[in-house]
C-alpha atoms as a PDB file:
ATOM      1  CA  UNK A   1      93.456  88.879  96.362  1.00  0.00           C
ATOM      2  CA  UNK A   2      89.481  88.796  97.288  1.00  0.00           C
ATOM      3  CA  UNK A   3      87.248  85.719  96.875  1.00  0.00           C
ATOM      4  CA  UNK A   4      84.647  85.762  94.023  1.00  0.00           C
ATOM      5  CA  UNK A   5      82.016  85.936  96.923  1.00  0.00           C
ATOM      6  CA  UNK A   6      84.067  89.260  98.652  1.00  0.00           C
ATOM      7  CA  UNK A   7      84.074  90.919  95.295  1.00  0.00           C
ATOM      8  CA  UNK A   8      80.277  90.362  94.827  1.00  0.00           C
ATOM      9  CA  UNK A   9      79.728  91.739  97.908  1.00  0.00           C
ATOM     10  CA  UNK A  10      81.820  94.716  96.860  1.00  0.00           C
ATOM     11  CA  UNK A  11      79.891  95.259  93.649  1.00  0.00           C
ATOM     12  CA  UNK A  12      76.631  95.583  95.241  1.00  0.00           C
ATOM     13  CA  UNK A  13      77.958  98.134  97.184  1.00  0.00           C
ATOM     14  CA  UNK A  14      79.342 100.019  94.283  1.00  0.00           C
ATOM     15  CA  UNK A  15      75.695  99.341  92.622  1.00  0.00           C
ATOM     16  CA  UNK A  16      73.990 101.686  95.490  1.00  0.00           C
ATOM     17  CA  UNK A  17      76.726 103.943  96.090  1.00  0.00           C
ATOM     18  CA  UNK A  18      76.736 104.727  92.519  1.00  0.00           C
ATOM     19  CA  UNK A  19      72.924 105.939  92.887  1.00  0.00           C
ATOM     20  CA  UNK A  20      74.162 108.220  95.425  1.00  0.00           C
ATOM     21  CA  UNK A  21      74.799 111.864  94.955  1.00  0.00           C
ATOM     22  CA  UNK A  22      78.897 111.755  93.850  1.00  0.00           C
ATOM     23  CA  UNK A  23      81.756 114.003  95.161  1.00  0.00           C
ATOM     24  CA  UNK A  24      84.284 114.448  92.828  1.00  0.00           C
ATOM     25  CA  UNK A  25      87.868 113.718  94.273  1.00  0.00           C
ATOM     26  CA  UNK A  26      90.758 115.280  92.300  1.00  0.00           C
ATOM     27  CA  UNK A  27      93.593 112.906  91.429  1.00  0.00           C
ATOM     28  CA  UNK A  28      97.270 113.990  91.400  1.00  0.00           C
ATOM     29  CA  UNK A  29      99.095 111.487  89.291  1.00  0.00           C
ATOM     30  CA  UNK A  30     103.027 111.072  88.960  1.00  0.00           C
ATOM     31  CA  UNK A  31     105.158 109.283  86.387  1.00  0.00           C
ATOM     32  CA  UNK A  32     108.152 108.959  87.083  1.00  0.00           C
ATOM     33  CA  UNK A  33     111.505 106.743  86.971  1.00  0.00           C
ATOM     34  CA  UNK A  34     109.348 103.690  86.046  1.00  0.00           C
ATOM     35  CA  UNK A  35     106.379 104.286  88.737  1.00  0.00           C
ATOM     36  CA  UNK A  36     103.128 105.399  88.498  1.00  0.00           C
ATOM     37  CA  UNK A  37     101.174 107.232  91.624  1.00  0.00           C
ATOM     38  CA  UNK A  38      97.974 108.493  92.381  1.00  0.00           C
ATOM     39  CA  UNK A  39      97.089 109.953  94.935  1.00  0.00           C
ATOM     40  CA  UNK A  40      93.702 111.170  95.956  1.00  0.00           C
ATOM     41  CA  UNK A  41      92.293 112.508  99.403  1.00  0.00           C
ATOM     42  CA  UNK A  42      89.114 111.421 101.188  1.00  0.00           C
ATOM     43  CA  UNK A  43      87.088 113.966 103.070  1.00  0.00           C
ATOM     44  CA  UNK A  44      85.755 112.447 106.617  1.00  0.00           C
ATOM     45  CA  UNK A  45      82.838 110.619 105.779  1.00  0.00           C
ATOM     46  CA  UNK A  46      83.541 109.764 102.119  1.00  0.00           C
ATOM     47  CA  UNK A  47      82.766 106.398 101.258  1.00  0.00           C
ATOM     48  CA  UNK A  48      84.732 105.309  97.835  1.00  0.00           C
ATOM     49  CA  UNK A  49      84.613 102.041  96.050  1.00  0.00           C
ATOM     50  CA  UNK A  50      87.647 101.456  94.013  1.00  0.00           C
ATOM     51  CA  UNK A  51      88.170  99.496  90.282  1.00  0.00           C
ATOM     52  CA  UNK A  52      89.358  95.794  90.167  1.00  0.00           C
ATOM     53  CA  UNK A  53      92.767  96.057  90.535  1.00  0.00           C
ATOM     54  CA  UNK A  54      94.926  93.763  88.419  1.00  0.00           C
ATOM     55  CA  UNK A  55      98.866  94.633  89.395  1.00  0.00           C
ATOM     56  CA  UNK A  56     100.383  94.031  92.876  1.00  0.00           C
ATOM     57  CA  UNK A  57     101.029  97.890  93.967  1.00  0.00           C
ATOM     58  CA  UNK A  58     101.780  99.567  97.415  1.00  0.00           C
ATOM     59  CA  UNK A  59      99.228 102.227  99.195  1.00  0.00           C
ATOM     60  CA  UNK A  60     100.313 104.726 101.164  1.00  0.00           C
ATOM     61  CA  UNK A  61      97.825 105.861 103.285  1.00  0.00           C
ATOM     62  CA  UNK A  62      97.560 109.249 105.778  1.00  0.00           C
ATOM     63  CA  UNK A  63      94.718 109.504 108.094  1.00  0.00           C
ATOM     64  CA  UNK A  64      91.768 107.504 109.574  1.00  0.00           C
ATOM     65  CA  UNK A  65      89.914 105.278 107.556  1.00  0.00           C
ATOM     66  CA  UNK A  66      88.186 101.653 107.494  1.00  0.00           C
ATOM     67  CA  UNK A  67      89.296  99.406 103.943  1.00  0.00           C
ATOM     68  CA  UNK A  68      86.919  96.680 102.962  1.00  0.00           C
ATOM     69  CA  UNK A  69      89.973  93.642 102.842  1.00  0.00           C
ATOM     70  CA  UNK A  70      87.684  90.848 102.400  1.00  0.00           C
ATOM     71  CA  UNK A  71      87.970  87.455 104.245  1.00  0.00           C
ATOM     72  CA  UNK A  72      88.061  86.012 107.756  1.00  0.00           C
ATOM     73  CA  UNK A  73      89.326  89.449 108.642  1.00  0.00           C
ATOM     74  CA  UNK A  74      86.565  91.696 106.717  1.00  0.00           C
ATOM     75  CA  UNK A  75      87.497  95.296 107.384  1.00  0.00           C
ATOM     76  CA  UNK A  76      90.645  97.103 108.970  1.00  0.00           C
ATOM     77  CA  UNK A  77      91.048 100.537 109.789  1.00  0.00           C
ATOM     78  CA  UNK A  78      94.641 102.499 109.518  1.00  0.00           C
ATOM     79  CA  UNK A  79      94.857 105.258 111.692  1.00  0.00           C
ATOM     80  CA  UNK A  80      97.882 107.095 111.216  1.00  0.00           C
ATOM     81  CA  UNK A  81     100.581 106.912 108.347  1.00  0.00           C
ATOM     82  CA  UNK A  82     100.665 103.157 106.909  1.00  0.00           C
ATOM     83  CA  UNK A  83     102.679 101.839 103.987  1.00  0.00           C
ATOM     84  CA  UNK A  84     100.497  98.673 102.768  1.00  0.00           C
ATOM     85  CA  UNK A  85     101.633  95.931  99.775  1.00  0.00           C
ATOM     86  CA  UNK A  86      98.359  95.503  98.109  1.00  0.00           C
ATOM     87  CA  UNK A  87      97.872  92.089  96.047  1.00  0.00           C
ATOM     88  CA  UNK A  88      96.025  92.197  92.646  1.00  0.00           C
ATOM     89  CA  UNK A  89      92.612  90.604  92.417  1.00  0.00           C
ATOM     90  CA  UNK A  90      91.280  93.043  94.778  1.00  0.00           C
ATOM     91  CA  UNK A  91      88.613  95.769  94.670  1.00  0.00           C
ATOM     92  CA  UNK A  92      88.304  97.872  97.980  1.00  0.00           C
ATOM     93  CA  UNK A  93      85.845  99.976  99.644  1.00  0.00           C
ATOM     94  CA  UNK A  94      87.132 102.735 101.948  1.00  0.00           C
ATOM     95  CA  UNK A  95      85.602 104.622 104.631  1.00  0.00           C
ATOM     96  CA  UNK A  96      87.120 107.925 105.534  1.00  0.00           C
ATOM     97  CA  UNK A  97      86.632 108.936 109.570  1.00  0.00           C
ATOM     98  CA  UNK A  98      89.004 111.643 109.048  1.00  0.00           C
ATOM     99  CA  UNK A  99      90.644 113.195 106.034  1.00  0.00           C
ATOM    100  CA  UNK A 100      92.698 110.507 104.312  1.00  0.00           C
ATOM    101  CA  UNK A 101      95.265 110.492 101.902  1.00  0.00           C
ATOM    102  CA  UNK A 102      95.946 107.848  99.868  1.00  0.00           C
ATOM    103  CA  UNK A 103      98.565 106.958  97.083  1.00  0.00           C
ATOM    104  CA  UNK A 104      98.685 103.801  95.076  1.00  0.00           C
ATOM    105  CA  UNK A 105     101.938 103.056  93.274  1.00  0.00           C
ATOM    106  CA  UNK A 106     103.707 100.278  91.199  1.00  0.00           C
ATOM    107  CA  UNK A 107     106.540 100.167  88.716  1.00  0.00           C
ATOM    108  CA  UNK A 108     105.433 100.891  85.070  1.00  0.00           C
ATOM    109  CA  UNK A 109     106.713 101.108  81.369  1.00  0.00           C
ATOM    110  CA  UNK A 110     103.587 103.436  80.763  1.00  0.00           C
ATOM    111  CA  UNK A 111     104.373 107.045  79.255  1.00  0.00           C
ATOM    112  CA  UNK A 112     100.710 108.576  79.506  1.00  0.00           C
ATOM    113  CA  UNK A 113      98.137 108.612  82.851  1.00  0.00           C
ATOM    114  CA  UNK A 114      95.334 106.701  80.699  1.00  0.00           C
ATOM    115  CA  UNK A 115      98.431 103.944  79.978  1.00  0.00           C
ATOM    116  CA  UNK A 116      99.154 103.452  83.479  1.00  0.00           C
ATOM    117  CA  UNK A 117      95.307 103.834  84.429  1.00  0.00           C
ATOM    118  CA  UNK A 118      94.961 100.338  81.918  1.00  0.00           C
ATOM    119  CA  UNK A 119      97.653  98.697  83.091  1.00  0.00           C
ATOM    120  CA  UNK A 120      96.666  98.811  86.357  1.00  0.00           C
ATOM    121  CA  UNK A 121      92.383  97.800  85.983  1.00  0.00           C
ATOM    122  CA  UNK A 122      90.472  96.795  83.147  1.00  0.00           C
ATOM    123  CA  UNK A 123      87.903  98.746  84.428  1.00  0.00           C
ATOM    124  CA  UNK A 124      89.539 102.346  83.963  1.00  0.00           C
ATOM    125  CA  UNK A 125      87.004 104.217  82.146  1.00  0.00           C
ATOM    126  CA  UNK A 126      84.777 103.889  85.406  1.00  0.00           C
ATOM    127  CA  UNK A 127      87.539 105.705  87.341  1.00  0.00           C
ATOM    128  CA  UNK A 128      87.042 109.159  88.774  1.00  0.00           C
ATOM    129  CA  UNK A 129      89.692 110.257  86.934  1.00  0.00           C
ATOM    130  CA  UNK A 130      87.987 109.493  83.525  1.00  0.00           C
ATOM    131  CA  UNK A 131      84.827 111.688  84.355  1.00  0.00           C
ATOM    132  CA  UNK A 132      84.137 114.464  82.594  1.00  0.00           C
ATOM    133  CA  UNK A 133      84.287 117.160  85.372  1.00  0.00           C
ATOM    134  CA  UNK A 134      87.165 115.051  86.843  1.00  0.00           C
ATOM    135  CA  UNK A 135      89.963 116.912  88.472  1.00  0.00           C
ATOM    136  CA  UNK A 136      93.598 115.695  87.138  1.00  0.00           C
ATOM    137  CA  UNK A 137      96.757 116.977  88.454  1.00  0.00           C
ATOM    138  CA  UNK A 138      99.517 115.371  86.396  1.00  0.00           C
ATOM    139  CA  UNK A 139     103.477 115.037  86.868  1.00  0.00           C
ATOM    140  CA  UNK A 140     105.281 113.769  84.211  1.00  0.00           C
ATOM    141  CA  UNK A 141     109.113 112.669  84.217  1.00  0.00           C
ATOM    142  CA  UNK A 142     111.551 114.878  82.362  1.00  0.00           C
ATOM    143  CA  UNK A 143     113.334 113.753  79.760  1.00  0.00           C
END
């Protein structure tokens, strides 16, 4: 979890990145046997800011890219193919250096994308995936 003055800090950022010109980012999104994933992939050079998130989850992450952590520590950069346990109360900013994949994931009772999307931040409807021109690839369980 981030400190109240980490998230602040984090906010402001998302304040003037949100003045800059936007990439859209397509999201693939799985349910299925009681997880949710997304997974989106960063371009080198793309800097995202990501919601509040409210649910301890796991990121998988492929490539080269600095994450905004927050305390004593600040920043670390993964290189390479990392599997991360994320706490809730955090909101992240990521740097890509090279293309990056990344997948969030946590175990849900959610049927739908957009019930999994708010179970997992209360600020959903500020998530890429909610844009109008968004790109949504969606896998749903069988059965």
């Amino acid at each position: 979890a981030m400190a109240e003055h980490d998230l602040s800090a984090v906010r402001k950022l998302q304040e003037w990145a949100l003045a800059q010109p936007q990439v859209q980012i397509p999201t693939h999104h799985t349910l299925h046997g009681g997880m949710y994933a997304r997974t989106i992939c960063l371009k080198a050079g793309t800097l995202i800011v990501g919601a509040l998130i409210k649910v301890p989850t796991l990121i998988v992450m492929s490539g080269d890219a600095s994450v905004f952590v927050g305390g004593d520590e600040r920043e670390r950069r993964y290189a390479g193919y990392h599997v991360v346990p994320a706490q809730p109360g955090r909101k992240q900013v990521f740097l890509a250096h090279a293309d990056t994949h990344l997948t969030m994931l946590f175990p849900t009772s959610a049927q739908t994308v957009a019930e999994a999307e708010n179970e997992f931040t209360d600020e959903a409807q500020a998530l890429g995936s909610r844009r109008p021109q968004a790109t949504n690839l969606v896998a749903l369980k069988e059965g």
